[in-house]
C-alpha atoms as a PDB file:
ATOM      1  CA  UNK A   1    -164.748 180.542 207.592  1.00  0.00           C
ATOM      2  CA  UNK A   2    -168.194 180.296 209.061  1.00  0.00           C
ATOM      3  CA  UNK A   3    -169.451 182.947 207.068  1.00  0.00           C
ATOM      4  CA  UNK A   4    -168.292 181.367 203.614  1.00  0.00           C
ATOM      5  CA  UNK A   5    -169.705 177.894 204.553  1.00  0.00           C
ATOM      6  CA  UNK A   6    -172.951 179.399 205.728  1.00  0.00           C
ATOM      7  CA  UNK A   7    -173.506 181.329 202.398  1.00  0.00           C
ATOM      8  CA  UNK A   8    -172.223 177.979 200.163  1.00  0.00           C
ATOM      9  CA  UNK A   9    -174.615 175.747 202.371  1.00  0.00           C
ATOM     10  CA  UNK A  10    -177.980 178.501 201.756  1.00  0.00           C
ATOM     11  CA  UNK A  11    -176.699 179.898 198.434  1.00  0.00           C
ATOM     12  CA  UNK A  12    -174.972 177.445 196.229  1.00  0.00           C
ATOM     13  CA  UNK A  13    -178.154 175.265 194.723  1.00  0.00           C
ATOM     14  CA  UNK A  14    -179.739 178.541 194.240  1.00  0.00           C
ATOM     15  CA  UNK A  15    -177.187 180.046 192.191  1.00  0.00           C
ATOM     16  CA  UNK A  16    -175.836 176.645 190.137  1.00  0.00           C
ATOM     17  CA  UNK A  17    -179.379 175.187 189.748  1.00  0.00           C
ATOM     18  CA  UNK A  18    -180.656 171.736 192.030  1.00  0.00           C
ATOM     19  CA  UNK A  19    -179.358 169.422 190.259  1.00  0.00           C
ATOM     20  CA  UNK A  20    -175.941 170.996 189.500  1.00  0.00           C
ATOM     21  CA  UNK A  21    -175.943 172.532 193.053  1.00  0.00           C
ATOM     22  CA  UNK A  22    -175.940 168.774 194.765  1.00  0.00           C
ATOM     23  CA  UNK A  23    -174.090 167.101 192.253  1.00  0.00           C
ATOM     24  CA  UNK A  24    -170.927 169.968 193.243  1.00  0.00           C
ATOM     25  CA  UNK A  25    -171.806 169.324 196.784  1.00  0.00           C
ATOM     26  CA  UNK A  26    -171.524 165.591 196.520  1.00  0.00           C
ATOM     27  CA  UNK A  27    -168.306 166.207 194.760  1.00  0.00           C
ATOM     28  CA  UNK A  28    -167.306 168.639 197.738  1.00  0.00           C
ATOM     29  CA  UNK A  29    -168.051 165.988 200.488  1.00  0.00           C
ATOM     30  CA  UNK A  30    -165.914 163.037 198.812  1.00  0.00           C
ATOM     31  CA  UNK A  31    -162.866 165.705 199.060  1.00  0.00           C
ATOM     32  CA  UNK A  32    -163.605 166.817 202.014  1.00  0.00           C
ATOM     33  CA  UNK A  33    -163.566 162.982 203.242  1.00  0.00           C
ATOM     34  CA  UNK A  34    -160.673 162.178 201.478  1.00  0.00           C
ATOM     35  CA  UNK A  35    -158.585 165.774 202.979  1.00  0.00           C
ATOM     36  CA  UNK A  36    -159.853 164.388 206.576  1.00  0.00           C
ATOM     37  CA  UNK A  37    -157.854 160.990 206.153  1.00  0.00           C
ATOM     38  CA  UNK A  38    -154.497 163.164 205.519  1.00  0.00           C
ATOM     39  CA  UNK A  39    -155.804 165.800 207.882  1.00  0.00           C
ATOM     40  CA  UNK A  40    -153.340 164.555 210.729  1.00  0.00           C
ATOM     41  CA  UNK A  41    -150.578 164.246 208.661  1.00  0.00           C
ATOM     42  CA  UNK A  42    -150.640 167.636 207.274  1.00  0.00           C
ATOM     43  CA  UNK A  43    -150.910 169.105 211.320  1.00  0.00           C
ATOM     44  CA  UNK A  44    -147.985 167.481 212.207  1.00  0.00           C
ATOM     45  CA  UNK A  45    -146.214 168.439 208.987  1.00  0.00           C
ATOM     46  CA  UNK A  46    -146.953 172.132 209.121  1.00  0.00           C
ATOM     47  CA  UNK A  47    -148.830 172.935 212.475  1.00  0.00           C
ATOM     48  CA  UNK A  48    -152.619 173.066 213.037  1.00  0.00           C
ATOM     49  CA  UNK A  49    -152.795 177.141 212.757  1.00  0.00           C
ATOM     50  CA  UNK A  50    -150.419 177.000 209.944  1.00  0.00           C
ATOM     51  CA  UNK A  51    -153.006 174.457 208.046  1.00  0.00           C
ATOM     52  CA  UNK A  52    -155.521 175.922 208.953  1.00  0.00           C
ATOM     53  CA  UNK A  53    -155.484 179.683 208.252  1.00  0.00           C
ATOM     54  CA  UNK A  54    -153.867 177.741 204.787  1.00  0.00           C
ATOM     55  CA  UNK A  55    -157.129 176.424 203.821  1.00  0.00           C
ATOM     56  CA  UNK A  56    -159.054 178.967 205.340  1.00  0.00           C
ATOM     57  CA  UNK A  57    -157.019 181.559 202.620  1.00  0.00           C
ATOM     58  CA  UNK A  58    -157.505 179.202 199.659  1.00  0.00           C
ATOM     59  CA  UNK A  59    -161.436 179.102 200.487  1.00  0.00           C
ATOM     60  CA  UNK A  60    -161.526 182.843 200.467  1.00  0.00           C
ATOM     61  CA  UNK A  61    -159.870 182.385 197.209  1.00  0.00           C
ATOM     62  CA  UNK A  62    -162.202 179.840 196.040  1.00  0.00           C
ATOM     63  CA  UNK A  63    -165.288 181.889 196.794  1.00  0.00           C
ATOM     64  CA  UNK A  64    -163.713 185.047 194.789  1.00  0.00           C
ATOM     65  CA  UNK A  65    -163.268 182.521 192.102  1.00  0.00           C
ATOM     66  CA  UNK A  66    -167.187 182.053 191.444  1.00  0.00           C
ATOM     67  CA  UNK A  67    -167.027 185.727 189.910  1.00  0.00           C
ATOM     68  CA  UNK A  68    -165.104 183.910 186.943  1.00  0.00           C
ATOM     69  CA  UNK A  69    -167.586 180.886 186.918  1.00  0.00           C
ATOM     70  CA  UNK A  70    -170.580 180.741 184.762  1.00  0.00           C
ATOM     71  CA  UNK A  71    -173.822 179.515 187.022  1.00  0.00           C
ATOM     72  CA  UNK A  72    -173.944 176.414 184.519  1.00  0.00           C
ATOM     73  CA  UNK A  73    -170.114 175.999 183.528  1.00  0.00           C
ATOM     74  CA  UNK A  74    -167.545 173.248 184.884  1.00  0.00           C
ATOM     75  CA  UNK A  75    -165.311 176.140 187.029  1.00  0.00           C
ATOM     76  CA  UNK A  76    -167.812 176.292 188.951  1.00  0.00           C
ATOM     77  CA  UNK A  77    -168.359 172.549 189.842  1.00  0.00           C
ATOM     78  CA  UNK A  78    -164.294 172.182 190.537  1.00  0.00           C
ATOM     79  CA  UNK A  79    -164.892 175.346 192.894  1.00  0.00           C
ATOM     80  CA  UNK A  80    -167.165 173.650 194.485  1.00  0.00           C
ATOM     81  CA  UNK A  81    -165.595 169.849 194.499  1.00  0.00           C
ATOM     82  CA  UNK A  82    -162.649 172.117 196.179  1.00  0.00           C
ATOM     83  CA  UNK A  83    -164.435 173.642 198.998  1.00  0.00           C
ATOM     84  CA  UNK A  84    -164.580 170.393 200.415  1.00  0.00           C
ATOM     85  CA  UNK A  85    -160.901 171.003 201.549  1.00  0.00           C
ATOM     86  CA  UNK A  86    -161.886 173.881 203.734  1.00  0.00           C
ATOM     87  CA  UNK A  87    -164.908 171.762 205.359  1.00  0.00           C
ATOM     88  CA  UNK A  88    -162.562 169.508 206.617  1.00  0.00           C
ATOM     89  CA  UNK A  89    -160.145 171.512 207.962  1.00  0.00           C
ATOM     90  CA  UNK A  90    -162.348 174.490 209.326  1.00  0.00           C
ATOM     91  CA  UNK A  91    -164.551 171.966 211.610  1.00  0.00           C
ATOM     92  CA  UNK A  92    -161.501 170.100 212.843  1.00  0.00           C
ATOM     93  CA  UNK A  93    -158.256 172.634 213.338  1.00  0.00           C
ATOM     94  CA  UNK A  94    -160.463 175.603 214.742  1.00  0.00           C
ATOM     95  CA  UNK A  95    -161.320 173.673 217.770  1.00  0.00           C
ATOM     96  CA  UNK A  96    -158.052 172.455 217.509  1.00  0.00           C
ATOM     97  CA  UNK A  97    -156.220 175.769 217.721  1.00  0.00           C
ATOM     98  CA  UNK A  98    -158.678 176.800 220.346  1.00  0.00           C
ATOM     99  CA  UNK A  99    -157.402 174.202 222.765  1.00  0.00           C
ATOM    100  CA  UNK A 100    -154.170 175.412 222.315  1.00  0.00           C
ATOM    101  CA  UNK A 101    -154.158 179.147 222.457  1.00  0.00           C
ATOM    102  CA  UNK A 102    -156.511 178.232 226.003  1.00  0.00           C
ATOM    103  CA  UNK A 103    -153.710 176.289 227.624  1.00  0.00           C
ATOM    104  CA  UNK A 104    -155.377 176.970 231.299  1.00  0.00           C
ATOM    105  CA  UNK A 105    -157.884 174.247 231.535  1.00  0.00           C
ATOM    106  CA  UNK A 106    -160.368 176.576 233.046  1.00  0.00           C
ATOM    107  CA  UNK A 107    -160.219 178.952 230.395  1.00  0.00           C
ATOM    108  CA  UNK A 108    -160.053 175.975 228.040  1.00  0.00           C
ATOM    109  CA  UNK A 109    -164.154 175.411 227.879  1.00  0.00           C
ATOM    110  CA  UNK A 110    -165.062 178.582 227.582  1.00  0.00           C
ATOM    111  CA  UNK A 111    -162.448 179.507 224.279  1.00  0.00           C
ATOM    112  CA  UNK A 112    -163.843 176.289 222.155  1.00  0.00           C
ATOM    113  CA  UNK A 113    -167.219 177.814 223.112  1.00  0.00           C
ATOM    114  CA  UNK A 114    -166.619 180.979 221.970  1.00  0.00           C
ATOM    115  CA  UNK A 115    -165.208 179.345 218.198  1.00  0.00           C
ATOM    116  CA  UNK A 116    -168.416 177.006 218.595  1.00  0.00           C
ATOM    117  CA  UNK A 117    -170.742 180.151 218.180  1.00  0.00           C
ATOM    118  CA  UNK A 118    -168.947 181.362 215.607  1.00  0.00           C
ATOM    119  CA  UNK A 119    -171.375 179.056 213.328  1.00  0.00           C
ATOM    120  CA  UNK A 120    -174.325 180.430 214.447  1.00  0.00           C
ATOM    121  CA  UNK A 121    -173.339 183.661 214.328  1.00  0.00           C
ATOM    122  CA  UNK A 122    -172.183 182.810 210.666  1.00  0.00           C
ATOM    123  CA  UNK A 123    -175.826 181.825 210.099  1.00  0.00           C
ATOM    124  CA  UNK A 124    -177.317 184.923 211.761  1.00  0.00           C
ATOM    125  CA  UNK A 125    -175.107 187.496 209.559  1.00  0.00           C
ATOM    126  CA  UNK A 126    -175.336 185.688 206.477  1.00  0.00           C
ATOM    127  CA  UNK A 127    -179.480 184.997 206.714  1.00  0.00           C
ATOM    128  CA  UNK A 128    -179.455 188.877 207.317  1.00  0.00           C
ATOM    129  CA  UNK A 129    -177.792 189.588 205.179  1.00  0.00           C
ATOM    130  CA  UNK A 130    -177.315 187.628 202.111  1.00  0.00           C
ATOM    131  CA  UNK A 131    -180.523 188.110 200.258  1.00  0.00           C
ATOM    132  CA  UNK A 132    -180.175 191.710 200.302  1.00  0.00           C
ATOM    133  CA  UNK A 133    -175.882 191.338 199.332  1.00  0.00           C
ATOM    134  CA  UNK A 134    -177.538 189.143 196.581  1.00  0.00           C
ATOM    135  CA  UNK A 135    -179.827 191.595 195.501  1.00  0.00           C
ATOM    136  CA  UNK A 136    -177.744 194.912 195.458  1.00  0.00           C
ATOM    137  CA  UNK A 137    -175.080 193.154 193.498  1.00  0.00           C
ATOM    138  CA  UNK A 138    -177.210 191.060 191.160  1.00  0.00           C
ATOM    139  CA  UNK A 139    -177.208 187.361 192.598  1.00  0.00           C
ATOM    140  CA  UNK A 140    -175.680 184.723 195.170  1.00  0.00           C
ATOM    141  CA  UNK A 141    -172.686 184.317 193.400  1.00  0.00           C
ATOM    142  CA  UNK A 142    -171.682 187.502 194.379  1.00  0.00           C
ATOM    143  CA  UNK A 143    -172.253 186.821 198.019  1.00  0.00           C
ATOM    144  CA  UNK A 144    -169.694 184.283 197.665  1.00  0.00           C
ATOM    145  CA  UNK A 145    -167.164 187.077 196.390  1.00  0.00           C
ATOM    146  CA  UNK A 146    -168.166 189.197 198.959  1.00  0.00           C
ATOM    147  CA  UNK A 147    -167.601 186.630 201.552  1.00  0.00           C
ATOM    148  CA  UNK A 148    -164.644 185.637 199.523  1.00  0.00           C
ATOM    149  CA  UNK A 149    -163.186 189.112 200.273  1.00  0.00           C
ATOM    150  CA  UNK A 150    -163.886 189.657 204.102  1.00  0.00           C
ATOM    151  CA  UNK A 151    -162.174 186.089 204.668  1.00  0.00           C
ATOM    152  CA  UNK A 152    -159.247 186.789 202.680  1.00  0.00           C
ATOM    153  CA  UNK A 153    -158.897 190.287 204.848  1.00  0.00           C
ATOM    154  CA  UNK A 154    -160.044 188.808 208.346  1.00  0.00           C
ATOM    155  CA  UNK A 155    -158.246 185.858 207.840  1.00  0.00           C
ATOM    156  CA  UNK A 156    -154.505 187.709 206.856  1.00  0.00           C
ATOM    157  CA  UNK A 157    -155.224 189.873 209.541  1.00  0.00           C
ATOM    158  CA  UNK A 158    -155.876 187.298 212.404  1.00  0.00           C
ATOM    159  CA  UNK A 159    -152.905 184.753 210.974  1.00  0.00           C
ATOM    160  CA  UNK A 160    -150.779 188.291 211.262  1.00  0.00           C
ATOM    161  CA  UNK A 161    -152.129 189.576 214.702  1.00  0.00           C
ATOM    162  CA  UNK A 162    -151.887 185.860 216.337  1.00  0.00           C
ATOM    163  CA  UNK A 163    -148.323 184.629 215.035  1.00  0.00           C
ATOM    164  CA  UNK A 164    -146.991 188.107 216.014  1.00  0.00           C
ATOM    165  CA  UNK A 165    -148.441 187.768 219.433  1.00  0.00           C
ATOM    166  CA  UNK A 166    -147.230 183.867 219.831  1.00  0.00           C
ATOM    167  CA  UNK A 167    -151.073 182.696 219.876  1.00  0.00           C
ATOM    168  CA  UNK A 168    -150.397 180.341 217.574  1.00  0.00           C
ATOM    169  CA  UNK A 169    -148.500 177.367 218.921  1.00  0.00           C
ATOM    170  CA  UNK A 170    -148.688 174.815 216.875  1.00  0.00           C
END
């Protein structure tokens, strides 16, 4: 997740242009306000992991979408109005899952600190690395496939790994 948020938040006005770049991020924080207000209600619905490796999967999806989206065309704005989903979800139901895979209050601390430096690690890797991704493929947008790809593989795998091993509880 980090990693795809990290490359939209250094990337995206790059690639779309500044105006068009904050005018699609504007649009992406007034959904991601407005999937925070049902936020709860979908967690109790379906279960916190289940939500949240959900929207983590349909960001992955969103990201691999860009390589159908002109840097100027309207796909691209509704891909990124959509992310906005994902921001909501990601900062809230990782911590979220955290606390419950931890159950031992001692341990409890030092899991939600662990999925707390998974941002800047995000940041680290993707200012490594995403100029020269950028480059090699020919431009940002293809970062965001790239990205798009590893989260849709990382993200299967650890939904797979975790509900077969009973770490997800909720």
């Amino acid at each position: 997740g980090w990693l795809g948020i990290c490359a939209q938040g250094f990337f995206w006005t790059t690639w779309r242009g500044e105006v068009r770049g904050c005018a699609d991020l504007a649009a992406q924080s007034a959904i991601g306000i407005a999937t925070a207000g049902v936020l709860p209600a979908l967690n109790a619905r379906f279960g916190t992991a289940a939500v949240w490796c959900t929207s983590e999967l349909g960001y992955s999806v969103l990201l691999l979408a860009t390589a159908l989206a002109g840097d100027d065309g309207n796909l691209a704005r509704v891909i990124g109005a959509l992310t906005g989903i994902n921001y909501a979800v990601h900062a809230n139901n990782a911590l979220l899952v955290a606390a419950d895979i931890a159950v031992d209050p001692h341990r409890r601390a030092r899991t939600i600190a662990m999925v707390n430096n998974t941002l800047p690690a995000g940041q680290l890797v993707i200012a490594l690395l995403g100029g020269t991704v950028a480059e090699v493929l020919g431009g940002f947008q293809w970062v965001f496939v790239t990205v798009g790809v590893l989260g849709l593989l990382i993200t299967s795998t650890t939904w797979i790994v975790a509900t077969r091993d009973g770490l997800f509880v909720s």
